[in-house]
ModelCIF file with pLDDT and N, C-alpha, C, O atoms, coordinates in Angstrom:
data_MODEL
#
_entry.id   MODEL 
#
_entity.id                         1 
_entity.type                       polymer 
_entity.pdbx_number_of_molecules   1 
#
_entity_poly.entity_id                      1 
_entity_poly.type                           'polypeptide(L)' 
_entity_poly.nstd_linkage                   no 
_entity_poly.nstd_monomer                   no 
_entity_poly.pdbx_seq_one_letter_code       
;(UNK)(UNK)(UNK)(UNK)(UNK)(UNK)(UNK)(UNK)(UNK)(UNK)(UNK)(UNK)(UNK)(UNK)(UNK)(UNK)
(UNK)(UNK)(UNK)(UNK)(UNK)(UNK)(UNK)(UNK)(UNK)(UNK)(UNK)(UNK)(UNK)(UNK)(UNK)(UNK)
(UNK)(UNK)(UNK)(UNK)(UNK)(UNK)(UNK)(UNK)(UNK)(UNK)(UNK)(UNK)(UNK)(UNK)(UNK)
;
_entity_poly.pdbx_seq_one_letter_code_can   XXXXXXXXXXXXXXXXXXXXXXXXXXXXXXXXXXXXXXXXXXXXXXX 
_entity_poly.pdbx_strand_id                 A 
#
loop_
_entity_poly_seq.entity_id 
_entity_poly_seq.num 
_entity_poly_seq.mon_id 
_entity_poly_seq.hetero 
1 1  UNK n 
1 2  UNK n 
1 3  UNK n 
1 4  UNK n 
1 5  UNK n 
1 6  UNK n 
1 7  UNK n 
1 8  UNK n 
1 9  UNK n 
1 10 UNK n 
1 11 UNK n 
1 12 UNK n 
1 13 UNK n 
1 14 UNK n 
1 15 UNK n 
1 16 UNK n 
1 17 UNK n 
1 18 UNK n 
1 19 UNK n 
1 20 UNK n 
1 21 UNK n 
1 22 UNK n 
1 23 UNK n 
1 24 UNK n 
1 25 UNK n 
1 26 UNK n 
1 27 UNK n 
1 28 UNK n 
1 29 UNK n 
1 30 UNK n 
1 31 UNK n 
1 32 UNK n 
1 33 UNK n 
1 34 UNK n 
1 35 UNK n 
1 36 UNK n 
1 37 UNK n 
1 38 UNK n 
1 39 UNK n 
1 40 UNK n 
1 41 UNK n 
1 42 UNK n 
1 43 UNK n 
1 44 UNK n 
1 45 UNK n 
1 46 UNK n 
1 47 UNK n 
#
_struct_asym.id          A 
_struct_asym.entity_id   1 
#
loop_
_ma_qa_metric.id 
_ma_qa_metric.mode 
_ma_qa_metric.name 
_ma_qa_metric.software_group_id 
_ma_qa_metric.type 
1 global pLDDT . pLDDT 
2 local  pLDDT . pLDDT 
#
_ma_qa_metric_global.metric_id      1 
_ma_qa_metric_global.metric_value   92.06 
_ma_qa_metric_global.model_id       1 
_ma_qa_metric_global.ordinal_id     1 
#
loop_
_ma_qa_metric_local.label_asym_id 
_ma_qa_metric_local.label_comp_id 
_ma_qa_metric_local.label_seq_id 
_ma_qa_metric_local.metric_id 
_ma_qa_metric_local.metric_value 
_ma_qa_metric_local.model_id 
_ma_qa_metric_local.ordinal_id 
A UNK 1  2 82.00 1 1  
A UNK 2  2 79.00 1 2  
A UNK 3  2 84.00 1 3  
A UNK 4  2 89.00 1 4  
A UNK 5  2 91.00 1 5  
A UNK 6  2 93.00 1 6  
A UNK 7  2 94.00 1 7  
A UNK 8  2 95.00 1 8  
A UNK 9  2 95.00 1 9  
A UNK 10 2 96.00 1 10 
A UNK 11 2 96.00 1 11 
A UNK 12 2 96.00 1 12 
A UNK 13 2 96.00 1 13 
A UNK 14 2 96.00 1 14 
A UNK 15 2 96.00 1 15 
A UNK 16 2 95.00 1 16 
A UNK 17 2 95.00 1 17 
A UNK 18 2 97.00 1 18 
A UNK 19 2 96.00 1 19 
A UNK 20 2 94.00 1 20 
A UNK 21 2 95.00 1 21 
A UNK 22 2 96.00 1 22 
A UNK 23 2 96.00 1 23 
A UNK 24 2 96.00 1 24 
A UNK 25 2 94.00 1 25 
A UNK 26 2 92.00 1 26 
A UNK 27 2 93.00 1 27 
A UNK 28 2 94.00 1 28 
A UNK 29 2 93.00 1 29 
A UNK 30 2 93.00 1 30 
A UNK 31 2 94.00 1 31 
A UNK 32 2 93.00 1 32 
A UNK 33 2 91.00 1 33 
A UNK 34 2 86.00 1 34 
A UNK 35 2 87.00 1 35 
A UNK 36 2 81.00 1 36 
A UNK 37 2 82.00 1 37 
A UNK 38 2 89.00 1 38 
A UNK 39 2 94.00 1 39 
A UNK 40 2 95.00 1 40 
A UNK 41 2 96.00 1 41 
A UNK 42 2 96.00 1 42 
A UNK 43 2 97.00 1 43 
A UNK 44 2 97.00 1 44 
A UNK 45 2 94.00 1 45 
A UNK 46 2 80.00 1 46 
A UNK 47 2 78.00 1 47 
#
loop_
_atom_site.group_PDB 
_atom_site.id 
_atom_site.type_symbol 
_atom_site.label_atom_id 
_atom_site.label_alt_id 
_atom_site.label_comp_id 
_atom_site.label_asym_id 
_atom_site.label_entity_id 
_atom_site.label_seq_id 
_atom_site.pdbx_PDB_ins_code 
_atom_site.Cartn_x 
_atom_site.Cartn_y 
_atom_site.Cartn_z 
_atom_site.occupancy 
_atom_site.B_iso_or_equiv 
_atom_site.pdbx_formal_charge 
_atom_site.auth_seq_id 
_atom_site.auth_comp_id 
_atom_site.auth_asym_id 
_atom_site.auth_atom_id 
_atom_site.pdbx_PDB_model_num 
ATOM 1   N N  . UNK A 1 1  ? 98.404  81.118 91.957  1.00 82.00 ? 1  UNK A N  1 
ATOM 2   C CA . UNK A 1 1  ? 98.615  80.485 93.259  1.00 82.00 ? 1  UNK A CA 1 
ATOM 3   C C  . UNK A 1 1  ? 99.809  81.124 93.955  1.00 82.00 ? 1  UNK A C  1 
ATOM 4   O O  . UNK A 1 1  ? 100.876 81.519 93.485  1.00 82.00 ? 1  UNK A O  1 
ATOM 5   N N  . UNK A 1 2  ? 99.281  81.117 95.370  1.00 79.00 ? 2  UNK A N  1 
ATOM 6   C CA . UNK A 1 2  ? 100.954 81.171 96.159  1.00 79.00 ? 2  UNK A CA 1 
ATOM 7   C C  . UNK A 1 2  ? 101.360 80.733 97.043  1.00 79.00 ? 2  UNK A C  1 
ATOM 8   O O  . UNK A 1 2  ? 100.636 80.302 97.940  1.00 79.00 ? 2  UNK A O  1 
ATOM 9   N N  . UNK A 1 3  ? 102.707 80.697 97.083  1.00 84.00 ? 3  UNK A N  1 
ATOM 10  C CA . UNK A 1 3  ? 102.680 78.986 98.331  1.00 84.00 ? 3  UNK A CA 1 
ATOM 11  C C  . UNK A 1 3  ? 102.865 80.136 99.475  1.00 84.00 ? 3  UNK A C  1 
ATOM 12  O O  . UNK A 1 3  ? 103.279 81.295 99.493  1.00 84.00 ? 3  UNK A O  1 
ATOM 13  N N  . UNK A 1 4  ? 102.237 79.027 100.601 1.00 89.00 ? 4  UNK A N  1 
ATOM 14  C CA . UNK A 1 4  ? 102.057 79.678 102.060 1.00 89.00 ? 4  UNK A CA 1 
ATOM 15  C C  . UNK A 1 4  ? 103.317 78.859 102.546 1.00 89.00 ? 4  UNK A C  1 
ATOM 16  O O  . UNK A 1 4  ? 103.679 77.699 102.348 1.00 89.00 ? 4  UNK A O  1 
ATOM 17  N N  . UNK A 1 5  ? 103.859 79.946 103.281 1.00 91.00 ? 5  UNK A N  1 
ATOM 18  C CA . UNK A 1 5  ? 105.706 79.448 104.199 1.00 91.00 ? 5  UNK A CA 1 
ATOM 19  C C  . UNK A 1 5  ? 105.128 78.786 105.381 1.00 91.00 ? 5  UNK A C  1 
ATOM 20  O O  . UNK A 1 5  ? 104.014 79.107 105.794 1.00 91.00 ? 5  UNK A O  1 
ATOM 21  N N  . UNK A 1 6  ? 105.860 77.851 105.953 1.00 93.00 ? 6  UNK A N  1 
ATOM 22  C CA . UNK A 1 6  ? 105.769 77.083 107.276 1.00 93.00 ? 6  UNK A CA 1 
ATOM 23  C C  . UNK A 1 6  ? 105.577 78.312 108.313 1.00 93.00 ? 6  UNK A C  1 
ATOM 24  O O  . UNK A 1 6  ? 104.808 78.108 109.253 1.00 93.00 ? 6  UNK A O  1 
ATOM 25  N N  . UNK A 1 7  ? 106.020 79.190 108.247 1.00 94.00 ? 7  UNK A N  1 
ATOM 26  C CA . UNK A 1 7  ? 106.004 80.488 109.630 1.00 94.00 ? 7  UNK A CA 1 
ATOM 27  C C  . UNK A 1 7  ? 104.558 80.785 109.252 1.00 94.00 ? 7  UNK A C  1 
ATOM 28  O O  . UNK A 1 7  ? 103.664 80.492 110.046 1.00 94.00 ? 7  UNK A O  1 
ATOM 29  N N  . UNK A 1 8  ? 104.269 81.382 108.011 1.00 95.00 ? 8  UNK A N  1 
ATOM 30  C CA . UNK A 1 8  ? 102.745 81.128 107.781 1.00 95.00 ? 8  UNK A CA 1 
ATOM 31  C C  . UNK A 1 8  ? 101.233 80.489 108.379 1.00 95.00 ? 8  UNK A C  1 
ATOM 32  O O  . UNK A 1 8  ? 100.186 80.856 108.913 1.00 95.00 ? 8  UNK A O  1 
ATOM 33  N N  . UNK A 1 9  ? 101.953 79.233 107.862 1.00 95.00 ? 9  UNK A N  1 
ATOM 34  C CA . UNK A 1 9  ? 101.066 78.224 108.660 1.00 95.00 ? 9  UNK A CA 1 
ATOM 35  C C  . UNK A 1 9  ? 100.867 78.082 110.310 1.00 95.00 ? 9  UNK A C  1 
ATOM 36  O O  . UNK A 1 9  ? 99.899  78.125 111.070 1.00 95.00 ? 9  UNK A O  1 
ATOM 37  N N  . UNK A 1 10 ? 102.182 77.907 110.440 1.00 96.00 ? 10 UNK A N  1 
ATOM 38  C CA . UNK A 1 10 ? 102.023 78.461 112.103 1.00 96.00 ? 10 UNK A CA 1 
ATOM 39  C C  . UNK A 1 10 ? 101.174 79.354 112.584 1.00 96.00 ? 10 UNK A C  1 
ATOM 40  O O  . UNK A 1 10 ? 100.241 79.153 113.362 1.00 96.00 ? 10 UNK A O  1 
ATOM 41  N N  . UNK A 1 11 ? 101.706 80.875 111.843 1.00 96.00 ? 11 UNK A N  1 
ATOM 42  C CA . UNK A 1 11 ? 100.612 82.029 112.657 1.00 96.00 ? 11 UNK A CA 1 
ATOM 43  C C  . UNK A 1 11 ? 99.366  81.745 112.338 1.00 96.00 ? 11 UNK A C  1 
ATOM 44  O O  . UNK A 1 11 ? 98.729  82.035 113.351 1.00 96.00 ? 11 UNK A O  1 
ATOM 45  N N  . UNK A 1 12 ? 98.422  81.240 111.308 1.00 96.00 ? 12 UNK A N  1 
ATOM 46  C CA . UNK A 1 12 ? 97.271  80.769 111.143 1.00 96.00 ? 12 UNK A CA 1 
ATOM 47  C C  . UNK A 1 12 ? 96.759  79.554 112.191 1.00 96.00 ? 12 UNK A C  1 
ATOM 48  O O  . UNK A 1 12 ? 95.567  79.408 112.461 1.00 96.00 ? 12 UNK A O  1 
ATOM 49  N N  . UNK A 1 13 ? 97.601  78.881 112.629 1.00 96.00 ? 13 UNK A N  1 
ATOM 50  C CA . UNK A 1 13 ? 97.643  77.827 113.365 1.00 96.00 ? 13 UNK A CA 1 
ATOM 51  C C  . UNK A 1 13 ? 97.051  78.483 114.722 1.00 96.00 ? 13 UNK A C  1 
ATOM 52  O O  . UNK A 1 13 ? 95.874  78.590 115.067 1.00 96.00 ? 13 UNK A O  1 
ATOM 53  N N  . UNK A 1 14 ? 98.105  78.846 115.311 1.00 96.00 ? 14 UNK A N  1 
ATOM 54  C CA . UNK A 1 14 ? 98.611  79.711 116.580 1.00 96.00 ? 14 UNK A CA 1 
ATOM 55  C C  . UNK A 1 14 ? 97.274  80.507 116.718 1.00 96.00 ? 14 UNK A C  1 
ATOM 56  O O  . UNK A 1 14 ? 96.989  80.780 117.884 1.00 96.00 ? 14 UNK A O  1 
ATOM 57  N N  . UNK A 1 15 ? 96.300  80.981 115.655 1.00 96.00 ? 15 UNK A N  1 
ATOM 58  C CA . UNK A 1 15 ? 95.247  81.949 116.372 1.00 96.00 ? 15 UNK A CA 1 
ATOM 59  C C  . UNK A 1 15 ? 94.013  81.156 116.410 1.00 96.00 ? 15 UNK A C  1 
ATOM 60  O O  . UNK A 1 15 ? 93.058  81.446 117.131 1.00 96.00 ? 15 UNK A O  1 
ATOM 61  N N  . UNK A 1 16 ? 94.058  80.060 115.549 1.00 95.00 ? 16 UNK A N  1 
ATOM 62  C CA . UNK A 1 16 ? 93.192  79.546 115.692 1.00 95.00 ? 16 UNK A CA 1 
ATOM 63  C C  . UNK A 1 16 ? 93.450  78.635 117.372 1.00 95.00 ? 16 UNK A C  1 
ATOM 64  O O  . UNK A 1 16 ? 92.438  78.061 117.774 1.00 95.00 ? 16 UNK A O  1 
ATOM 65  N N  . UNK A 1 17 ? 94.206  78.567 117.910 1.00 95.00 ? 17 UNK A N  1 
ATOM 66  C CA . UNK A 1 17 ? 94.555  77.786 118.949 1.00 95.00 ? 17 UNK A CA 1 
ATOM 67  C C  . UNK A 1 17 ? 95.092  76.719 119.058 1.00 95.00 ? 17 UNK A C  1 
ATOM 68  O O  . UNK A 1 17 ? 94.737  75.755 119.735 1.00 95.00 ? 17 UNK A O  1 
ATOM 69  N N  . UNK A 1 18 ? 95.921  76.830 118.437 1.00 97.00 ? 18 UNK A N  1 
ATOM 70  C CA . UNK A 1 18 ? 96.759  75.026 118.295 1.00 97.00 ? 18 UNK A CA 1 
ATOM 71  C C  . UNK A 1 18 ? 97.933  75.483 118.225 1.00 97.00 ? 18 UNK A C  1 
ATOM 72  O O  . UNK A 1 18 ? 98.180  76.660 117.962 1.00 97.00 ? 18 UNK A O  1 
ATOM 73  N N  . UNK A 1 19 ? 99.024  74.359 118.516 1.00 96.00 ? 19 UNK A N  1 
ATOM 74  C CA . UNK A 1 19 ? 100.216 74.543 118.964 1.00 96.00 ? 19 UNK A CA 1 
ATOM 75  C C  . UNK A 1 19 ? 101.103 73.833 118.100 1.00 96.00 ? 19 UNK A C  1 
ATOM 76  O O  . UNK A 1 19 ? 100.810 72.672 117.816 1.00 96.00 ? 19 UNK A O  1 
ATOM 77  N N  . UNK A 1 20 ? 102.294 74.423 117.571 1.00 94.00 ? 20 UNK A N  1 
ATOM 78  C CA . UNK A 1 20 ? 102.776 73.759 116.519 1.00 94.00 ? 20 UNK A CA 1 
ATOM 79  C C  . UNK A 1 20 ? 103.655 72.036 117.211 1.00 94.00 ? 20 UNK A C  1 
ATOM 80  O O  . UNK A 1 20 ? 104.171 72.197 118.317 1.00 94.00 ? 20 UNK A O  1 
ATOM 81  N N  . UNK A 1 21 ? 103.775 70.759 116.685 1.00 95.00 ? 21 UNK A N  1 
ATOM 82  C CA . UNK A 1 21 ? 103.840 69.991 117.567 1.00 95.00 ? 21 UNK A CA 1 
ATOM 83  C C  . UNK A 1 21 ? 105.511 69.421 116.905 1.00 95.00 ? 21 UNK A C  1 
ATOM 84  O O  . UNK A 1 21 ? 106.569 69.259 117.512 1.00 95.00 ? 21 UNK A O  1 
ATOM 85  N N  . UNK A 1 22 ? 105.128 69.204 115.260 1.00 96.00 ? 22 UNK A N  1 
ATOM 86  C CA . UNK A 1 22 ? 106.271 68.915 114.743 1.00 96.00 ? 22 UNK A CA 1 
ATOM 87  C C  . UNK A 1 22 ? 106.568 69.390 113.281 1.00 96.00 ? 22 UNK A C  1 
ATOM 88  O O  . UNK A 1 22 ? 105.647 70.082 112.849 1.00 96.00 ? 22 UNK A O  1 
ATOM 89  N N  . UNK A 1 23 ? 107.555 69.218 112.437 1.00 96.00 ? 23 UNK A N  1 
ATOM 90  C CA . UNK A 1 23 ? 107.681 69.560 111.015 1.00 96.00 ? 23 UNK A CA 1 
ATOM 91  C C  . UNK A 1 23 ? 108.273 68.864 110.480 1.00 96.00 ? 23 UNK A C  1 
ATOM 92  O O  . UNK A 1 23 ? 109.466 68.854 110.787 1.00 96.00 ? 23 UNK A O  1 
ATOM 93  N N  . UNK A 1 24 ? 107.867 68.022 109.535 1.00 96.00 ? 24 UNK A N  1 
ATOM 94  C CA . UNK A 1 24 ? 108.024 67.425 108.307 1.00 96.00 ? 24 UNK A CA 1 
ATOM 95  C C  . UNK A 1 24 ? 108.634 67.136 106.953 1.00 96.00 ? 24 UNK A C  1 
ATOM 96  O O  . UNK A 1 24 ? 108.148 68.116 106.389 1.00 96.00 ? 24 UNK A O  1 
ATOM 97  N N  . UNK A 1 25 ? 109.266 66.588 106.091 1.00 94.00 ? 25 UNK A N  1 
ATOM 98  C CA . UNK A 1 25 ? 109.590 66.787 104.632 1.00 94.00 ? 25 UNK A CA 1 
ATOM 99  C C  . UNK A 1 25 ? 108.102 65.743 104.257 1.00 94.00 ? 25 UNK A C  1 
ATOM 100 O O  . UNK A 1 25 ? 107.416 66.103 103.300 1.00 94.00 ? 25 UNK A O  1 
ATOM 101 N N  . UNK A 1 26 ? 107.805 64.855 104.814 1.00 92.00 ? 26 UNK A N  1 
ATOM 102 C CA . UNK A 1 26 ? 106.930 64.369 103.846 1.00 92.00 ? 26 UNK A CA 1 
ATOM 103 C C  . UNK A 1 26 ? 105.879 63.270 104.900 1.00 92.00 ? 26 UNK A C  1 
ATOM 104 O O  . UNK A 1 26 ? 105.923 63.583 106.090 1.00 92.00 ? 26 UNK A O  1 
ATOM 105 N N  . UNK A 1 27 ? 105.098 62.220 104.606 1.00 93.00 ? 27 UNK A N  1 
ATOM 106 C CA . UNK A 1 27 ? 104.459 61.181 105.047 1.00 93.00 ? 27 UNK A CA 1 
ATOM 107 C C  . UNK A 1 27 ? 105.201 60.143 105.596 1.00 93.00 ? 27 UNK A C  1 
ATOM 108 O O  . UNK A 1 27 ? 104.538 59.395 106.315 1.00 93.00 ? 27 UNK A O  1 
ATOM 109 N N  . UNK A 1 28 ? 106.167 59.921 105.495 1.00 94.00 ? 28 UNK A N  1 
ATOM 110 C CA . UNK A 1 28 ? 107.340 58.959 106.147 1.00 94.00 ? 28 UNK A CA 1 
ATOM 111 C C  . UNK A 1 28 ? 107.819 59.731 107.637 1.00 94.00 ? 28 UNK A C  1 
ATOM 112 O O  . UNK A 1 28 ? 108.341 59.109 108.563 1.00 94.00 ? 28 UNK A O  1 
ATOM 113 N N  . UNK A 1 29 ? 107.501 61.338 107.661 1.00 93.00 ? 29 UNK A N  1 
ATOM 114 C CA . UNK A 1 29 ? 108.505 62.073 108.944 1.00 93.00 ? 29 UNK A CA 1 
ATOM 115 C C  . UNK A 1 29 ? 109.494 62.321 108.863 1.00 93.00 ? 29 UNK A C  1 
ATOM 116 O O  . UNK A 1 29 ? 110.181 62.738 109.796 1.00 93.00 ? 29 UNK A O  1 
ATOM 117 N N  . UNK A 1 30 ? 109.937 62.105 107.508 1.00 93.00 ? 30 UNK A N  1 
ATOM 118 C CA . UNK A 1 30 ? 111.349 62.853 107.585 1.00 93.00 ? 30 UNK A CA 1 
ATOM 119 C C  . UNK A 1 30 ? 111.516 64.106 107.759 1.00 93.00 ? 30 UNK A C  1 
ATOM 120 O O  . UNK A 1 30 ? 110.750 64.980 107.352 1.00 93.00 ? 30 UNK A O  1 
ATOM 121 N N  . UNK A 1 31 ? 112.824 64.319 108.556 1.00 94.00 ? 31 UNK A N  1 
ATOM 122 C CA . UNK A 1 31 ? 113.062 65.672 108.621 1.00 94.00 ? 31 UNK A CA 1 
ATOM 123 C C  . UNK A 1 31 ? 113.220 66.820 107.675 1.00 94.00 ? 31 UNK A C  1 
ATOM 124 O O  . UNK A 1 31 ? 113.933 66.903 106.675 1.00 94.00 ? 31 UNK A O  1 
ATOM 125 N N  . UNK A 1 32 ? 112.545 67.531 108.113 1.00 93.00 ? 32 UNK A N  1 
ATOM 126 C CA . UNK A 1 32 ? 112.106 68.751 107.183 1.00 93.00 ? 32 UNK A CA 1 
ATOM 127 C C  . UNK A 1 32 ? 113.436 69.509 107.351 1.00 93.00 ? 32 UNK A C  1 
ATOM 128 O O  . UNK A 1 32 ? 114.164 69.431 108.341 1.00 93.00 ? 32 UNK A O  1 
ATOM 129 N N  . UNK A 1 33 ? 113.672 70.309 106.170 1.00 91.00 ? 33 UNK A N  1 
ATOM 130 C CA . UNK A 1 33 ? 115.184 71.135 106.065 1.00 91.00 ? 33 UNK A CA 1 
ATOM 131 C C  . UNK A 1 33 ? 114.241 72.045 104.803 1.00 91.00 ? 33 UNK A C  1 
ATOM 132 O O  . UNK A 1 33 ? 113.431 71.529 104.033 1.00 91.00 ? 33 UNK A O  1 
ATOM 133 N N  . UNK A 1 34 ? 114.580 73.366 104.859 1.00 86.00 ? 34 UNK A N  1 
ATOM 134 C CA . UNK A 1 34 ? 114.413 74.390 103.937 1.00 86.00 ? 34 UNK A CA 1 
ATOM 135 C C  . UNK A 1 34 ? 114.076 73.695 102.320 1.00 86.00 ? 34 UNK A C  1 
ATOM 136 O O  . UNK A 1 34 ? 113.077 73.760 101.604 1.00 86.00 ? 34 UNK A O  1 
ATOM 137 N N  . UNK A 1 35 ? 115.285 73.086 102.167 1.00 87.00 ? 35 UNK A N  1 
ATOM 138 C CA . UNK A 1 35 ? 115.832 72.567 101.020 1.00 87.00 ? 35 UNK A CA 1 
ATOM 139 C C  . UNK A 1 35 ? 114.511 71.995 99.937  1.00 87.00 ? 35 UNK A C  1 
ATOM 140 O O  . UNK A 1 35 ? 114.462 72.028 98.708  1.00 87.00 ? 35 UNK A O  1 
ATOM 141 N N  . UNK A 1 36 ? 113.342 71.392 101.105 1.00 81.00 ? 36 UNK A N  1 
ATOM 142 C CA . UNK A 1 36 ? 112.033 70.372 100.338 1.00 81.00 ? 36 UNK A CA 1 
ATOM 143 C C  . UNK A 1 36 ? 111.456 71.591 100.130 1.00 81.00 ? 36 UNK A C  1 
ATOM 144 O O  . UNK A 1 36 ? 111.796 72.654 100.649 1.00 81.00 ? 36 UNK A O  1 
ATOM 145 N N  . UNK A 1 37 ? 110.141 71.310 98.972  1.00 82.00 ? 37 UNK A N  1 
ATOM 146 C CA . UNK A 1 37 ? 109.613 72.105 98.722  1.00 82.00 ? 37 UNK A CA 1 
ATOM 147 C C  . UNK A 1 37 ? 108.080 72.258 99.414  1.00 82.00 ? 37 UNK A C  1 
ATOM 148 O O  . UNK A 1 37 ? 107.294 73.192 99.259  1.00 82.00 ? 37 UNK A O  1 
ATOM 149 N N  . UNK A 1 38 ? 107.929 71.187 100.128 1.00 89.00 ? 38 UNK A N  1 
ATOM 150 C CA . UNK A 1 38 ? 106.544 70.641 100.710 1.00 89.00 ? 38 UNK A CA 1 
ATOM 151 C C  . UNK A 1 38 ? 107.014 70.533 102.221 1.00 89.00 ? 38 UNK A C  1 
ATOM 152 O O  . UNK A 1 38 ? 108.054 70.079 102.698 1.00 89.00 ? 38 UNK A O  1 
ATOM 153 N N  . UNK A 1 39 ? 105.913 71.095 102.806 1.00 94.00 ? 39 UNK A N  1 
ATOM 154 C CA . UNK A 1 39 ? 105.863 70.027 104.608 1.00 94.00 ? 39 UNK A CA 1 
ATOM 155 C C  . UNK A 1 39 ? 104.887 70.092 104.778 1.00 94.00 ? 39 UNK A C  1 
ATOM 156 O O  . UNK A 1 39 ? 103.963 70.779 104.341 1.00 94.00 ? 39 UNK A O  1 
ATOM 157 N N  . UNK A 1 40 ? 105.041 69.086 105.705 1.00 95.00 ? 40 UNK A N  1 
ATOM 158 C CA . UNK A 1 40 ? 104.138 68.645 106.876 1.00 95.00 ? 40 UNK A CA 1 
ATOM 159 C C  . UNK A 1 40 ? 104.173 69.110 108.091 1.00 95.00 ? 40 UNK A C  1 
ATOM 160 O O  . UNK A 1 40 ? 105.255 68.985 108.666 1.00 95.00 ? 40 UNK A O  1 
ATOM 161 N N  . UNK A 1 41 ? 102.997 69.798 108.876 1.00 96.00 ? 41 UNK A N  1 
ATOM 162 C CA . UNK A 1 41 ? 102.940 69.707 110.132 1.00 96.00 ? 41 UNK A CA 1 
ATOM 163 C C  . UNK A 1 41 ? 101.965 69.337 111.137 1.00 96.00 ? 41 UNK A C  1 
ATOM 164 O O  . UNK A 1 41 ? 100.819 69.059 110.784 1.00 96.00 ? 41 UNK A O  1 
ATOM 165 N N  . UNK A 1 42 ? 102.261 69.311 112.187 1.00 96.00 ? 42 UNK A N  1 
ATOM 166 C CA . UNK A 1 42 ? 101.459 68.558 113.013 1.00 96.00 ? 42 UNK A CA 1 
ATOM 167 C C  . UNK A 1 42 ? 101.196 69.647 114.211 1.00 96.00 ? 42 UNK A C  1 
ATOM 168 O O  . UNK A 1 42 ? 102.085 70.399 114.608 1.00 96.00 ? 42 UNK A O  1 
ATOM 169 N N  . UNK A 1 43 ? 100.224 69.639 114.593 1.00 97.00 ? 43 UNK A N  1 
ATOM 170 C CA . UNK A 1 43 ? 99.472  70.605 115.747 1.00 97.00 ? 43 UNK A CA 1 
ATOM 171 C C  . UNK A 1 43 ? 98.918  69.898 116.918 1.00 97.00 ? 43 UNK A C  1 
ATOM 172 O O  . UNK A 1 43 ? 98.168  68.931 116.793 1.00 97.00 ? 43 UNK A O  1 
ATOM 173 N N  . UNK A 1 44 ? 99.297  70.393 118.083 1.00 97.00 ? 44 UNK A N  1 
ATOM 174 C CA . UNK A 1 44 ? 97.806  70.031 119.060 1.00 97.00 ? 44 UNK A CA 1 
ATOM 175 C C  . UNK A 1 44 ? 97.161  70.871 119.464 1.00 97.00 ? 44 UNK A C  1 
ATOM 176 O O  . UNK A 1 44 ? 97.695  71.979 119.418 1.00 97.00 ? 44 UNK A O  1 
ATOM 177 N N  . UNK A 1 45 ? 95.961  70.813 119.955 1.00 94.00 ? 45 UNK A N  1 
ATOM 178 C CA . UNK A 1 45 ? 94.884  71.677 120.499 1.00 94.00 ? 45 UNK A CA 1 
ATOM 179 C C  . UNK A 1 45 ? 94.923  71.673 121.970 1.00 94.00 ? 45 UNK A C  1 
ATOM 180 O O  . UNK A 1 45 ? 94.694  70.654 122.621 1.00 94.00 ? 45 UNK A O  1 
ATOM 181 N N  . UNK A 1 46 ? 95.313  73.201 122.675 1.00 80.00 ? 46 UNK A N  1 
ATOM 182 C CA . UNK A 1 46 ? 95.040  73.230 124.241 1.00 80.00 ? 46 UNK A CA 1 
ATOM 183 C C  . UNK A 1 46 ? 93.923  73.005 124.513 1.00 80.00 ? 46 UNK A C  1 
ATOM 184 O O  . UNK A 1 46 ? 92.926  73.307 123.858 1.00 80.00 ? 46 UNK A O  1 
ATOM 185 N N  . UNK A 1 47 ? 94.005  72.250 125.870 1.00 78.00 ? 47 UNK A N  1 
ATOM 186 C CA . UNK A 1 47 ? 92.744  71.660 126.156 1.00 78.00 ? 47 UNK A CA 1 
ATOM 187 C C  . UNK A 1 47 ? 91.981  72.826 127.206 1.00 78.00 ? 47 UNK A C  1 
ATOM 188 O O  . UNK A 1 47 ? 90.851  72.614 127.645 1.00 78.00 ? 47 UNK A O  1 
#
């Protein structure tokens, strides 16, 4: 396995057409900092 980086996810995001909206440490919304080993993000789709 290999973990995919948040900039990662973005550019996969970004071509598929969605816009990065927010970033995450977890299901609560806490703020994401380098430090976690997991995130969350959130996208919207141009209309």
């Amino acid at each position: 396995a290999r973990l995919t980086t948040p900039d990662e996810v973005d550019r996969y995001a970004t071509a598929a057409g969605l816009t990065p909206e927010g970033r995450y440490a977890d299901w609560n919304l806490s703020p994401y900092t380098e430090q976690y080993p997991m995130f969350l993000t959130t996208y919207t789709k141009r209309a």
